[in-house]
C-alpha atoms as a PDB file:
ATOM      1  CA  UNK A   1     -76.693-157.253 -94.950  1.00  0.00           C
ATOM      2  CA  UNK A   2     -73.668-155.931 -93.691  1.00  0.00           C
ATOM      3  CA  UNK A   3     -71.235-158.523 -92.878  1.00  0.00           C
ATOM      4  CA  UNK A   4     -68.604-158.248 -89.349  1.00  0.00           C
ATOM      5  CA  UNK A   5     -65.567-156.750 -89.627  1.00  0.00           C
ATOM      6  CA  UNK A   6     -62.607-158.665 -91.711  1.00  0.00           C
ATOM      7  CA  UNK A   7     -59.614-156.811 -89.345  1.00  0.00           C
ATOM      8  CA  UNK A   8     -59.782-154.240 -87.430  1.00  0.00           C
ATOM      9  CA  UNK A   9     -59.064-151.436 -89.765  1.00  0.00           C
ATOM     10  CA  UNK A  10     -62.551-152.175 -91.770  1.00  0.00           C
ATOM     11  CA  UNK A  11     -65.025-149.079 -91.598  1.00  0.00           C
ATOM     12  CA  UNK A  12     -68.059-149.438 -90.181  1.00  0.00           C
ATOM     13  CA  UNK A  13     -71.330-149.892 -92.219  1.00  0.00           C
ATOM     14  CA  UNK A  14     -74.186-147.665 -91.750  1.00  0.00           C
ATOM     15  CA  UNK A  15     -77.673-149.640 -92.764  1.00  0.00           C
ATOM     16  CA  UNK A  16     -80.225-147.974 -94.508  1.00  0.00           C
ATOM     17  CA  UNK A  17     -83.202-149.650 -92.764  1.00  0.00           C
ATOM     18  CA  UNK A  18     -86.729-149.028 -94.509  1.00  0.00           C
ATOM     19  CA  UNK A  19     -86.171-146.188 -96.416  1.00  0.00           C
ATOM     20  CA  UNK A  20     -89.015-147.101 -98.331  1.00  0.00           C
ATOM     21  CA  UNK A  21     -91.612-146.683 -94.699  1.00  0.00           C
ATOM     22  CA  UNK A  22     -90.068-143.357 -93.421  1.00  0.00           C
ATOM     23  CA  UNK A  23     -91.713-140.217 -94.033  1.00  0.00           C
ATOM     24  CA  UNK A  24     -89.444-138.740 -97.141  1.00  0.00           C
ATOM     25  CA  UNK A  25     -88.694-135.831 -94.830  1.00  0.00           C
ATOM     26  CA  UNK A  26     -87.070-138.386 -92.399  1.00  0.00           C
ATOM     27  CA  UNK A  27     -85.781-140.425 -94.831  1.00  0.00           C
ATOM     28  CA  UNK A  28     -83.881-137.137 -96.485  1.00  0.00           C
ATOM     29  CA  UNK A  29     -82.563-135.832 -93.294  1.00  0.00           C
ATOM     30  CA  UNK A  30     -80.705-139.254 -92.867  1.00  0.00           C
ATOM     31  CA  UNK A  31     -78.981-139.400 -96.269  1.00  0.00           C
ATOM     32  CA  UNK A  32     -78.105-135.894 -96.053  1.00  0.00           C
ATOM     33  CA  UNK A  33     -76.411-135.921 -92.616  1.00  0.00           C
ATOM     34  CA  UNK A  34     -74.575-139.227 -93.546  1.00  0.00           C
ATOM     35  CA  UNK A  35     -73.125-137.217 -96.816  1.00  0.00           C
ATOM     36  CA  UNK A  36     -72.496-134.089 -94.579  1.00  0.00           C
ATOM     37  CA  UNK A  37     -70.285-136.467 -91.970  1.00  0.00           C
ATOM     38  CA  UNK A  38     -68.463-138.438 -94.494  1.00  0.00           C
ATOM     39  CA  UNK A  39     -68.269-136.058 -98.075  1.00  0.00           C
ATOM     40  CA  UNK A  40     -69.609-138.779 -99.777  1.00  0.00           C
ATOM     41  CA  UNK A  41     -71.786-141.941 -99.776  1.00  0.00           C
ATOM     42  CA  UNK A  42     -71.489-144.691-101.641  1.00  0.00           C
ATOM     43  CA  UNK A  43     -75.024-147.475-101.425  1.00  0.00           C
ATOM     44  CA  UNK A  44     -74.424-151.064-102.144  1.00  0.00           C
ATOM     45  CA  UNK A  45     -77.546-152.744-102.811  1.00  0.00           C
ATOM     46  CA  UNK A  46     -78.781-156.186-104.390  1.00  0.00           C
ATOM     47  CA  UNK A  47     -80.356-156.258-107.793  1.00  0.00           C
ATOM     48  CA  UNK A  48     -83.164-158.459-105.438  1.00  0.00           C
ATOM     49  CA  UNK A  49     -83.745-155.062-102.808  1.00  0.00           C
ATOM     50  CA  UNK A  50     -87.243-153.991-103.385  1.00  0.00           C
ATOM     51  CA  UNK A  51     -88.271-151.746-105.985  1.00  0.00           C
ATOM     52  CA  UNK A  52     -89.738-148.818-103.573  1.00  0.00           C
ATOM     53  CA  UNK A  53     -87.090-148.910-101.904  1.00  0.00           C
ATOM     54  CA  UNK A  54     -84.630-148.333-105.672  1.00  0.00           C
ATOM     55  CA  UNK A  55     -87.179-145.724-106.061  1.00  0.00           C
ATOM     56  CA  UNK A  56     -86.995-144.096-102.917  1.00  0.00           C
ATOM     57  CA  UNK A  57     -82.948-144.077-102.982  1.00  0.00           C
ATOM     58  CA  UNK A  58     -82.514-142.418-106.470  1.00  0.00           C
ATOM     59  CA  UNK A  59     -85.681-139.490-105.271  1.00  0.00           C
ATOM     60  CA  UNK A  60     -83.621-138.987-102.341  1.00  0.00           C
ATOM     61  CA  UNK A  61     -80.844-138.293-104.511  1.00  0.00           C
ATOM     62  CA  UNK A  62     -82.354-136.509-107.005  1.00  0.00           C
ATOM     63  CA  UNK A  63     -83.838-134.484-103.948  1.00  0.00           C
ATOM     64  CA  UNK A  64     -80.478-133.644-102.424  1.00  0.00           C
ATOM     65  CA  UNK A  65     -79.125-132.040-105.712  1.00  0.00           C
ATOM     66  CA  UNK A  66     -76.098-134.219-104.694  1.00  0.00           C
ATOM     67  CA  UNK A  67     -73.081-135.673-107.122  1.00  0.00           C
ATOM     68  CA  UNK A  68     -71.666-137.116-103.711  1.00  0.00           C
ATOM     69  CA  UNK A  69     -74.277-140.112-103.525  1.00  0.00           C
ATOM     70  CA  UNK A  70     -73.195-142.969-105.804  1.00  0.00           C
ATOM     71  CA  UNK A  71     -75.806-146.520-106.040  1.00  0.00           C
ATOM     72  CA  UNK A  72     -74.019-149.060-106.753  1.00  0.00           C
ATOM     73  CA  UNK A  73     -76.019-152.395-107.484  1.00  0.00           C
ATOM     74  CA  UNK A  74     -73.877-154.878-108.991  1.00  0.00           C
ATOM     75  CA  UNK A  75     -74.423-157.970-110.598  1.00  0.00           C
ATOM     76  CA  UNK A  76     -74.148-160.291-107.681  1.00  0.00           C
ATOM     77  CA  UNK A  77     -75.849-162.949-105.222  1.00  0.00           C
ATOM     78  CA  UNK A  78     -76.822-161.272-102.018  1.00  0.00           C
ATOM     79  CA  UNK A  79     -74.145-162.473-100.738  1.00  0.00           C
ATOM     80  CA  UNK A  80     -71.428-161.680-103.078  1.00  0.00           C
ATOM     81  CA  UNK A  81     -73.227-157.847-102.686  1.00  0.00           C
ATOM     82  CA  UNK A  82     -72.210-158.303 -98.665  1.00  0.00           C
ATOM     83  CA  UNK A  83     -68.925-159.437 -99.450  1.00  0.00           C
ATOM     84  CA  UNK A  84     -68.349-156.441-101.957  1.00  0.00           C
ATOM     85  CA  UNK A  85     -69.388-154.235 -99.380  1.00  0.00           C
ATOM     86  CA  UNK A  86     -67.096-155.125 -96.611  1.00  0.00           C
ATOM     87  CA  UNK A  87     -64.018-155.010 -99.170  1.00  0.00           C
ATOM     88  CA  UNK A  88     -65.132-151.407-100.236  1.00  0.00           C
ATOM     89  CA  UNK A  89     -65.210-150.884 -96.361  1.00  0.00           C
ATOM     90  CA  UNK A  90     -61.881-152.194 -95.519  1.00  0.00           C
ATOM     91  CA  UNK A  91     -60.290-149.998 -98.360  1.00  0.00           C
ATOM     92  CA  UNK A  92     -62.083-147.025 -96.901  1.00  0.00           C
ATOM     93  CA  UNK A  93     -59.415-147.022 -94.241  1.00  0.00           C
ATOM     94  CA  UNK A  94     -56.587-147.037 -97.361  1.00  0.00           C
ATOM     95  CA  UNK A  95     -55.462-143.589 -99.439  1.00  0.00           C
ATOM     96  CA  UNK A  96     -58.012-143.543-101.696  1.00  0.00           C
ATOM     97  CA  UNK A  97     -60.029-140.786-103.030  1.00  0.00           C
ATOM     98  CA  UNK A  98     -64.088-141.572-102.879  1.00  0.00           C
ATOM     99  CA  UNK A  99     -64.221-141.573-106.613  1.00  0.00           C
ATOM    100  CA  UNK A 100     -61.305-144.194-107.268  1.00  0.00           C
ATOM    101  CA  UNK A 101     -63.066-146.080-103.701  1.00  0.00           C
ATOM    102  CA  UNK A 102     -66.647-146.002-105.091  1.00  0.00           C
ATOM    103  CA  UNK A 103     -65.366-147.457-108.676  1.00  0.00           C
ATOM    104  CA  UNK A 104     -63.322-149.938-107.323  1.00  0.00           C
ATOM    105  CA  UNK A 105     -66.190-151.744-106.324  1.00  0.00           C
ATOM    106  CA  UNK A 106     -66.694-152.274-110.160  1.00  0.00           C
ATOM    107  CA  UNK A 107     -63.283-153.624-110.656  1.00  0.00           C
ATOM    108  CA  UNK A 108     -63.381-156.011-107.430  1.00  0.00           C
ATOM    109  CA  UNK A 109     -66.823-157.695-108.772  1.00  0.00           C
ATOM    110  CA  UNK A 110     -64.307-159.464-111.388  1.00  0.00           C
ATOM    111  CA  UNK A 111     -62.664-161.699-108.455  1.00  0.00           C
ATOM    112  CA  UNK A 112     -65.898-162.820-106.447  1.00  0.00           C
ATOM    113  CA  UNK A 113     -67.011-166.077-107.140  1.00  0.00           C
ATOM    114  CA  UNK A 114     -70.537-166.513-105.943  1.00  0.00           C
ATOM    115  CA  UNK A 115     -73.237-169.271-106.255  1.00  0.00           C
ATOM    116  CA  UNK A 116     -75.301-171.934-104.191  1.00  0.00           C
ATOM    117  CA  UNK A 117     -76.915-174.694-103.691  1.00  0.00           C
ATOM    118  CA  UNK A 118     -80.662-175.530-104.407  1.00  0.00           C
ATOM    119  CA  UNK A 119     -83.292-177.324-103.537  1.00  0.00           C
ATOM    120  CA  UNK A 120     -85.165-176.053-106.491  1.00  0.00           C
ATOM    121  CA  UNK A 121     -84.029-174.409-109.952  1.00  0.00           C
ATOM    122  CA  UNK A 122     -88.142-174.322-111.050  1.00  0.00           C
ATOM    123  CA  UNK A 123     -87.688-170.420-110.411  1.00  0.00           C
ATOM    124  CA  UNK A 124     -84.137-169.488-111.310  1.00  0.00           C
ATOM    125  CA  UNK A 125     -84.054-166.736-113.822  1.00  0.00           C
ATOM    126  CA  UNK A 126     -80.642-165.221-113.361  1.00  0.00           C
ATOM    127  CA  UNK A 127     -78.585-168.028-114.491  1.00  0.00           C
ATOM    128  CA  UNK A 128     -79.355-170.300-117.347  1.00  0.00           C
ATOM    129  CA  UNK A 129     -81.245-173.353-116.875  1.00  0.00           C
ATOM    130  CA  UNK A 130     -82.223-176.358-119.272  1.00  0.00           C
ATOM    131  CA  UNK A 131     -85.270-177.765-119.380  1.00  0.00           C
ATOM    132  CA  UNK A 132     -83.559-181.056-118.198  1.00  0.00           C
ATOM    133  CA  UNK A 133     -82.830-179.470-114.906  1.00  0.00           C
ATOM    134  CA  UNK A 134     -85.871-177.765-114.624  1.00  0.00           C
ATOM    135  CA  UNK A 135     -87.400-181.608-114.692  1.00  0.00           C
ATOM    136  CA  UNK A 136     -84.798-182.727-112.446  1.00  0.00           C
ATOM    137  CA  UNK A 137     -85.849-180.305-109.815  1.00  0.00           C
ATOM    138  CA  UNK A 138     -88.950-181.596-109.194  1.00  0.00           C
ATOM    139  CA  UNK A 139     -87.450-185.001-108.316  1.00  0.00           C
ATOM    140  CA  UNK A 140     -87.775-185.104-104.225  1.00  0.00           C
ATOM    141  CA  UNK A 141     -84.746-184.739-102.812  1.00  0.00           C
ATOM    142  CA  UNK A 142     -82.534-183.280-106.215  1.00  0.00           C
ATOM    143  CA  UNK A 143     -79.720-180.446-105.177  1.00  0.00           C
ATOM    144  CA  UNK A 144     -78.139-178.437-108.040  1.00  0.00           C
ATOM    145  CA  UNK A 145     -74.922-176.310-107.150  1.00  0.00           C
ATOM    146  CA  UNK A 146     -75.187-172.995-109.055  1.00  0.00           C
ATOM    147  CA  UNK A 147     -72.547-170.527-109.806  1.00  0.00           C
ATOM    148  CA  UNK A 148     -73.759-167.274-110.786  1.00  0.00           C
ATOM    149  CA  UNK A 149     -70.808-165.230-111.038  1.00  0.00           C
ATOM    150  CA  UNK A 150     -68.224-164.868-112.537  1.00  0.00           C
ATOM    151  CA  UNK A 151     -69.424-167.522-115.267  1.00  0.00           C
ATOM    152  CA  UNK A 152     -72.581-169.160-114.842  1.00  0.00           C
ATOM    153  CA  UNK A 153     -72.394-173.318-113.934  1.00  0.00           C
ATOM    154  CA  UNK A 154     -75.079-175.078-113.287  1.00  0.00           C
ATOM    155  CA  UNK A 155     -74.279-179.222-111.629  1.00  0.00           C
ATOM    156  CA  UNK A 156     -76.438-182.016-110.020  1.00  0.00           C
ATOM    157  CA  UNK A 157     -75.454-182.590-107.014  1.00  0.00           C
ATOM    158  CA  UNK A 158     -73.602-185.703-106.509  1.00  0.00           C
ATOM    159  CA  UNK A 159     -70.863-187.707-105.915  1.00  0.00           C
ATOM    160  CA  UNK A 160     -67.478-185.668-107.372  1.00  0.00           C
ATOM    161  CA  UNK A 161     -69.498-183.119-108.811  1.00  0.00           C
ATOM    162  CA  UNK A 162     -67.885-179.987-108.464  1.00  0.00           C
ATOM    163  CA  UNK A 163     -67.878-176.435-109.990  1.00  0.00           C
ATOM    164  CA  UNK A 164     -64.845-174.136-111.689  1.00  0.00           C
ATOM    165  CA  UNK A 165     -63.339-172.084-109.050  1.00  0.00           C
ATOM    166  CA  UNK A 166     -61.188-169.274-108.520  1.00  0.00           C
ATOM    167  CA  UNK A 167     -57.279-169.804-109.945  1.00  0.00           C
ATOM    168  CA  UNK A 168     -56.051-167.959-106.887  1.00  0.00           C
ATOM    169  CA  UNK A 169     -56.671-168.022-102.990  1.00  0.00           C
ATOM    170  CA  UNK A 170     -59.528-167.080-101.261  1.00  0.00           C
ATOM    171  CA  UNK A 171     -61.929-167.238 -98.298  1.00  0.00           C
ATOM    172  CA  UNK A 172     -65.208-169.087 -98.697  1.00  0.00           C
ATOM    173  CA  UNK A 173     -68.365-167.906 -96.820  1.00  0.00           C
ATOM    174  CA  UNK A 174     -71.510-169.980 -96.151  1.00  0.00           C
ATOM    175  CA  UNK A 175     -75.044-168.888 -95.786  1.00  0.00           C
ATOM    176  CA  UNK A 176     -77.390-171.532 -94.443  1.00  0.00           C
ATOM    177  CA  UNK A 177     -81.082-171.452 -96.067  1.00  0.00           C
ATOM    178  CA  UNK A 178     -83.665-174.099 -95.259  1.00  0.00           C
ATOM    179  CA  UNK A 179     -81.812-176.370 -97.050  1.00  0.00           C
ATOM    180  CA  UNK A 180     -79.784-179.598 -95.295  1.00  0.00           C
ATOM    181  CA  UNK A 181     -76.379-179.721 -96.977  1.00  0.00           C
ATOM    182  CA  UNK A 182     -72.798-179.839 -96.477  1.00  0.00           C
ATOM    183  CA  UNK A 183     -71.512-179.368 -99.851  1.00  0.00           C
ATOM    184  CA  UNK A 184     -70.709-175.559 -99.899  1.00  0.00           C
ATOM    185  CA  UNK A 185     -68.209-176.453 -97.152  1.00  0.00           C
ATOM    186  CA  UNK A 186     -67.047-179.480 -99.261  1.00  0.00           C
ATOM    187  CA  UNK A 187     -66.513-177.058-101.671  1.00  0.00           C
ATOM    188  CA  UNK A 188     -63.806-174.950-100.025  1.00  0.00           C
ATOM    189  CA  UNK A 189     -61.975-178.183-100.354  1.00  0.00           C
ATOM    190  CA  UNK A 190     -62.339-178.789-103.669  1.00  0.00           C
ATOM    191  CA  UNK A 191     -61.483-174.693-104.413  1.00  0.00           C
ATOM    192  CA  UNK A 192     -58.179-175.055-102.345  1.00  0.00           C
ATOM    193  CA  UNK A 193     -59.668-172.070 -99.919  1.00  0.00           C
ATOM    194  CA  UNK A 194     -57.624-170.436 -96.938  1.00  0.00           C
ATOM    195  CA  UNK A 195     -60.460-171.168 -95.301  1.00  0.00           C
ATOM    196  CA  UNK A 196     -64.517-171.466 -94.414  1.00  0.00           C
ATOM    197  CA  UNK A 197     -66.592-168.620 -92.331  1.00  0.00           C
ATOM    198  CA  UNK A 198     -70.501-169.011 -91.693  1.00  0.00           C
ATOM    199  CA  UNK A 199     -73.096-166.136 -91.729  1.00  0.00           C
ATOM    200  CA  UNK A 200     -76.504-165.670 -91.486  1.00  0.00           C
ATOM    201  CA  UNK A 201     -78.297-165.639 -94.702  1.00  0.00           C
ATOM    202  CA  UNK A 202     -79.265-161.873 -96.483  1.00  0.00           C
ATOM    203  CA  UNK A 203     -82.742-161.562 -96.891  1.00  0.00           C
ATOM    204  CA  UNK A 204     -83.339-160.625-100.281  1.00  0.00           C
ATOM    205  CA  UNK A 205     -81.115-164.506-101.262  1.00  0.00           C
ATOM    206  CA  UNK A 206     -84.545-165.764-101.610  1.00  0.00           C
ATOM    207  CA  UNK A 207     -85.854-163.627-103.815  1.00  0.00           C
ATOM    208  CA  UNK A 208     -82.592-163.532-106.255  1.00  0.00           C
ATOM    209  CA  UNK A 209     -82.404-167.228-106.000  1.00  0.00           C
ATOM    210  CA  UNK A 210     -86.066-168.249-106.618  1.00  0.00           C
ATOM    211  CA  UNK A 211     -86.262-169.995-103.418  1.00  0.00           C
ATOM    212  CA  UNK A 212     -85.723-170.150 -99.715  1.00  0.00           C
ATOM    213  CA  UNK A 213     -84.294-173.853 -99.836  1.00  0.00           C
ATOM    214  CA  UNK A 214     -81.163-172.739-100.047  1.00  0.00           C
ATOM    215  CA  UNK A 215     -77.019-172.150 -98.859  1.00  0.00           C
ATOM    216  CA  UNK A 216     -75.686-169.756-100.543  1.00  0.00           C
ATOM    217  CA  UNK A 217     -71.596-169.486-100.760  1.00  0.00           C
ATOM    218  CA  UNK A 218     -68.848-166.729-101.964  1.00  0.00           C
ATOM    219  CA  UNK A 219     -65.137-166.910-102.724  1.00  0.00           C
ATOM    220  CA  UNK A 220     -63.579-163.879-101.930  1.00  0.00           C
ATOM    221  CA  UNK A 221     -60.099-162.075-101.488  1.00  0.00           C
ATOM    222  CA  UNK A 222     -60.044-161.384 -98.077  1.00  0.00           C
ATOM    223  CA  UNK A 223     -56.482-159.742 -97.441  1.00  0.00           C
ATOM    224  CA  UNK A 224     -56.577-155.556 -98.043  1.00  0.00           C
ATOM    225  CA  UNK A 225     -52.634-155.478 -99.197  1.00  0.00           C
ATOM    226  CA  UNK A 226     -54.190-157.508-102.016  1.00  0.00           C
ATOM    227  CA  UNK A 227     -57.724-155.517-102.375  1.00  0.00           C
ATOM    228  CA  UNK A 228     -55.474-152.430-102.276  1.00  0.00           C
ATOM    229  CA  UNK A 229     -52.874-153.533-104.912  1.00  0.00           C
ATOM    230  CA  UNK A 230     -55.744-154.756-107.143  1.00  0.00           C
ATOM    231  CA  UNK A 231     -56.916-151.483-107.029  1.00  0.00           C
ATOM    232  CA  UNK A 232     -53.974-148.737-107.033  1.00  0.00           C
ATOM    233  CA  UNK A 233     -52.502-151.013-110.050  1.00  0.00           C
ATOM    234  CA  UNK A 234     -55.344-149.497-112.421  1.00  0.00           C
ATOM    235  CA  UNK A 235     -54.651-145.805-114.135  1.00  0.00           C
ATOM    236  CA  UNK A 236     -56.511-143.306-112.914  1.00  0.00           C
ATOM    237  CA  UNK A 237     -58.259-140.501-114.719  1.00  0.00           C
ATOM    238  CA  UNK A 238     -60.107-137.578-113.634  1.00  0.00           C
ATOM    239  CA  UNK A 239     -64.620-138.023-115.147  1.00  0.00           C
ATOM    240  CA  UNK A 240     -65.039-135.239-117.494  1.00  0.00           C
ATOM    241  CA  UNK A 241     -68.206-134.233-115.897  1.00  0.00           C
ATOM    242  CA  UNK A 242     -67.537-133.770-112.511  1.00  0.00           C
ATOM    243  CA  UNK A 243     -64.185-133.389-111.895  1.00  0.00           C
ATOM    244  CA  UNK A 244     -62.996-136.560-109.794  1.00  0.00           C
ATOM    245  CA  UNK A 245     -60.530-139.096-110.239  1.00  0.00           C
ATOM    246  CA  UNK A 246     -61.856-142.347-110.950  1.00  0.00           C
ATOM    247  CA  UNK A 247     -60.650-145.792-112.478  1.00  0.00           C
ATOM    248  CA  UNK A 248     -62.239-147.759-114.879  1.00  0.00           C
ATOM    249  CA  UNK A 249     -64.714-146.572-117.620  1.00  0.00           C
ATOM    250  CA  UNK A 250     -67.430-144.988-115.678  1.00  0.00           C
ATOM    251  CA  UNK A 251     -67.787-142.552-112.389  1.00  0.00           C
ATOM    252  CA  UNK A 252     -69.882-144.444-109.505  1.00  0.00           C
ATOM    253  CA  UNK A 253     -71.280-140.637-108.845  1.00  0.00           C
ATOM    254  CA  UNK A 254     -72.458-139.425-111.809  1.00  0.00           C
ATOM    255  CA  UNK A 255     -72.053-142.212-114.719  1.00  0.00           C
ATOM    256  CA  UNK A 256     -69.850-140.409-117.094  1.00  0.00           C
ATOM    257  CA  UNK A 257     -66.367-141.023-117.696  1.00  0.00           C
ATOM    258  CA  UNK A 258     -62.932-140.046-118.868  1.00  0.00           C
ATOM    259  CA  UNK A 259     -63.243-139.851-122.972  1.00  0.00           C
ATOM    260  CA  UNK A 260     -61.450-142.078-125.054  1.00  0.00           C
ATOM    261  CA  UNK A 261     -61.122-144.582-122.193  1.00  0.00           C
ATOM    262  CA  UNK A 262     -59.799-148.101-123.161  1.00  0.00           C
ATOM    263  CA  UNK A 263     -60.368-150.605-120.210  1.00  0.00           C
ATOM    264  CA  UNK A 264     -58.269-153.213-119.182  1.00  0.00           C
ATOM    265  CA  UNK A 265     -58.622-156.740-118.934  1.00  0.00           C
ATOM    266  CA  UNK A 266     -59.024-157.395-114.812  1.00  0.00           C
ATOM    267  CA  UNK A 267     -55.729-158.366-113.778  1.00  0.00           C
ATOM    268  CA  UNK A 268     -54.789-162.171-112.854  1.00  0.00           C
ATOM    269  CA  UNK A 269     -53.589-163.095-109.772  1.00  0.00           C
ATOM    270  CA  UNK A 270     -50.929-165.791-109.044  1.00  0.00           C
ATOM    271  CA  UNK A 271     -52.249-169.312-109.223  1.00  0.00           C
ATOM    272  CA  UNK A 272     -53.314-170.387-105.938  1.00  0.00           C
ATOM    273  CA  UNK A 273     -51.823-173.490-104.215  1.00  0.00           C
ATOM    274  CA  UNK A 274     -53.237-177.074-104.777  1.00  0.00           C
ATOM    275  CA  UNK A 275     -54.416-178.247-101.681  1.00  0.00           C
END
């Protein structure tokens, strides 16, 4: 999903829509005149996309011969994956080179906190769950708040029940499921946010979540001095195989990375400001 623009010096997204139902010849024409355009292409997807579609992406690449296509599929809610996207986008207008821009995404991932709540943990696989919850979901009526990322929480929700947020400010945004609930927005409260934004929710949150009773919710730096800081702060080093600069321990492009790398601890922000 690619989420509206934060300000108005955010790039564009370009969707890849069913890549995996195009004629390959189609389907490779596409990639290859976005990387022709732009130099280099960098796909954010969800751990939850379809696997013909995974399949299709990395043949394309593999097709094209290219070290100018990165995937990146990060460990995130749909929405978190959305959010990540439109931060890579908004830095895309900054002075960064594509390898230090495509890695970046790697190093923002740290200050996204994304969850949300349930109707149903019966199906949840990608945070842990104890069997007392499990039973608890099949209670009519139970709601569990979930936070799968940075550090997974699982709560009951009810009265003062609340989950560990983020120690510095952020947005909140709020995907609506089929699930009747206000406590995501309650939550911004709680969290001390800037404020609350509602979106439509991505289609593959069912799938990651284990259910469609859902609304899903993401704290996230919204302000590009701070995205760009985050990232310009971290030493850069050029990957050994192909040649670019990057930051972190890995290239986005090609997976290698600068030897004898040491990475350091994600930087912490100043506390945010009680509410």
């Amino acid at each position: 999903m690619a989420l509206p623009a934060q300000d108005e010096r955010t790039m564009p997204a370009v969707v890849l829509v069913g890549l995996d139902r195009k004629p390959l010849d189609q389907a490779l024409t596409e990639l290859h005149t976005l990387t022709e355009q732009y130099g280099h292409v960098v796909v954010v997807c969800s751990q939850a996309t379809p696997e013909p579609v995974v399949r299709r992406l990395y043949t394309l690449r593999s097709l094209l011969e290219s070290d100018r296509i990165a995937l990146f599929r990060p460990a995130l809610p749909p929405l978190g994956v959305a959010v990540l996207a439109r931060q890579l986008r908004q830095l895309a207008s900054c002075d960064l080179s594509p390898g230090v821009l495509a890695c970046a995404g790697r190093l923002l991932t740290h200050y996204i906190h994304a969850g949300a709540v349930l109707g149903s943990v019966a199906r949840l696989d990608r945070v842990p769950v104890g069997l007392k919850a499990h039973a608890r979901s099949w209670v009519p009526g139970s709601q569990f708040a979930v936070l799968a990322h940075p550090e997974p929480q699982l709560v009951k929700v009810a009265p003062g029940a609340t989950l560990k947020g983020p120690e510095f400010s952020t947005w909140l945004l709020v995907a609506k499921g089929q699930l009747p609930s206000e406590w995501a927005g309650g939550l911004g409260t709680r969290w001390g946010v800037h404020g609350l934004r509602e979106t439509p929710l991505p289609a593959e949150s069912p799938v990651w979540w284990g259910t469609g009773r859902m609304v899903e919710f993401c704290g996230y730096l919204a302000d590009l001095s701070v995205l760009y800081q985050l990232v310009a702060s971290v030493r850069r080093a050029s990957c050994h195989w192909c040649g670019i600069d990057v930051i972190g321990d890995r290239c986005v492009f090609c997976s290698a990375g600068p030897p004898g790398y040491d990475p350091p601890a994600p930087r912490a922000l100043e506390p945010r400001t009680p509410a």
